[in-house]
C-alpha atoms as a PDB file:
ATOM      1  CA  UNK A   1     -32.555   3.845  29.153  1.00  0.00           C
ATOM      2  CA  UNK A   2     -28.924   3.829  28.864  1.00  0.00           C
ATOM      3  CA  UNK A   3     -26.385   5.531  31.071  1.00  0.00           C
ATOM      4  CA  UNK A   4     -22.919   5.678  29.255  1.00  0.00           C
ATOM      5  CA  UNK A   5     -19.818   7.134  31.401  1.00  0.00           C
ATOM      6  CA  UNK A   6     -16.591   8.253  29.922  1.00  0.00           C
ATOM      7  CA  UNK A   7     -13.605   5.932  32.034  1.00  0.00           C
ATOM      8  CA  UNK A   8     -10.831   7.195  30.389  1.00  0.00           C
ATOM      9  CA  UNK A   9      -9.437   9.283  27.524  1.00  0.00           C
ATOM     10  CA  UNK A  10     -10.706   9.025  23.552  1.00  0.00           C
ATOM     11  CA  UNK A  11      -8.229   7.364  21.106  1.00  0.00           C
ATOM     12  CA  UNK A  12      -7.247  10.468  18.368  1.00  0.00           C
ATOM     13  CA  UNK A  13      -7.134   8.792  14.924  1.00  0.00           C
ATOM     14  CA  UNK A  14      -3.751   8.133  13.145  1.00  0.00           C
ATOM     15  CA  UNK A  15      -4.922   8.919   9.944  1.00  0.00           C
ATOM     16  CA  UNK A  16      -7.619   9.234   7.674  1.00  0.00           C
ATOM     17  CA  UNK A  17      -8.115   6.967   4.955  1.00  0.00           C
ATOM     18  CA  UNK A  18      -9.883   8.384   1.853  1.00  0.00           C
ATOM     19  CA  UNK A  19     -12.939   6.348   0.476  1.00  0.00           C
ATOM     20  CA  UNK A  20     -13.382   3.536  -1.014  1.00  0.00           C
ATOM     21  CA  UNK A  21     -13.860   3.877  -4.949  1.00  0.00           C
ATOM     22  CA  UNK A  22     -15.791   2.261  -7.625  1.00  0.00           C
ATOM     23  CA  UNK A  23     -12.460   1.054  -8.738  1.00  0.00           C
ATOM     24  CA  UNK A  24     -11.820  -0.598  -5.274  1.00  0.00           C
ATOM     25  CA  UNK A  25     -14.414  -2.362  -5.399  1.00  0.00           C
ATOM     26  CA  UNK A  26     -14.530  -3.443  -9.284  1.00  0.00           C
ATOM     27  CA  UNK A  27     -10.807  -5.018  -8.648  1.00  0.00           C
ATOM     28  CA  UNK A  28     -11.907  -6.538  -5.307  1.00  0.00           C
ATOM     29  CA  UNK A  29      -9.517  -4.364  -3.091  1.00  0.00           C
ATOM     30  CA  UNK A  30     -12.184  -3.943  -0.565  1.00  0.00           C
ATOM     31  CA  UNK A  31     -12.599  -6.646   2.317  1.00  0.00           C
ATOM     32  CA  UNK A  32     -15.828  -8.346   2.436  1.00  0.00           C
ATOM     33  CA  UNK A  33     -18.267  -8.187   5.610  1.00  0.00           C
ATOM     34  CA  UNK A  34     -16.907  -9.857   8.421  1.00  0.00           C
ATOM     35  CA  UNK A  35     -13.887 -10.942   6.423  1.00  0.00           C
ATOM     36  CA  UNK A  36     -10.797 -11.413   8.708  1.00  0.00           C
ATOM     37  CA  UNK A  37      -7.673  -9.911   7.135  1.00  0.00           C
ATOM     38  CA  UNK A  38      -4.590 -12.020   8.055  1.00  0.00           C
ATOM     39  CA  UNK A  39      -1.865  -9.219   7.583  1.00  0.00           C
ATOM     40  CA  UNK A  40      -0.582  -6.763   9.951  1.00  0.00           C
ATOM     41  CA  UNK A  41      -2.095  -3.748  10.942  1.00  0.00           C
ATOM     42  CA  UNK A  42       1.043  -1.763   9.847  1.00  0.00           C
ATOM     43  CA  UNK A  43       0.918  -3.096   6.051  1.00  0.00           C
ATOM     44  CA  UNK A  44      -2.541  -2.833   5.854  1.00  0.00           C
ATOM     45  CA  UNK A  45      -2.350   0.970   6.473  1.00  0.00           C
ATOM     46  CA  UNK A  46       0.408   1.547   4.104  1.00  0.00           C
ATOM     47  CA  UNK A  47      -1.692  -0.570   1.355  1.00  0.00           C
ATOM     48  CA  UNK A  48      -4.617   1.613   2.194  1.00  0.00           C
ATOM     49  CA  UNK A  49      -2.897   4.558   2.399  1.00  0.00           C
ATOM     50  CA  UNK A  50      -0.741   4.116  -0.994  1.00  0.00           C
ATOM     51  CA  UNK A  51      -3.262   5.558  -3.362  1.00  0.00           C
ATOM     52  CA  UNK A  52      -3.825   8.992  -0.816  1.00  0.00           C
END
């Protein structure tokens, strides 16, 4: 069994990115699993966000 409580208030998101396409991945845009992205959280929203 698990018992979960709420202990404080849910985080509304920002934004919403639009998926990842074929083209994303062809040109190697996408991260790979577990990859650590050194670059800001700030550019790598705008980078991700550029094409919406």
């Amino acid at each position: 069994m698990l018992d979960l409580h709420c202990r404080g208030q849910a985080l509304e998101p920002e934004v919403m990115a639009p998926a990842f396409t074929i083209k994303d991945f062809k040109t190697g845009w996408t991260p790979e699993n577990l990859e650590i992205l050194d670059k800001p959280y700030e550019t790598l929203m705008q980078e991700r966000l550029k094409g919406a």
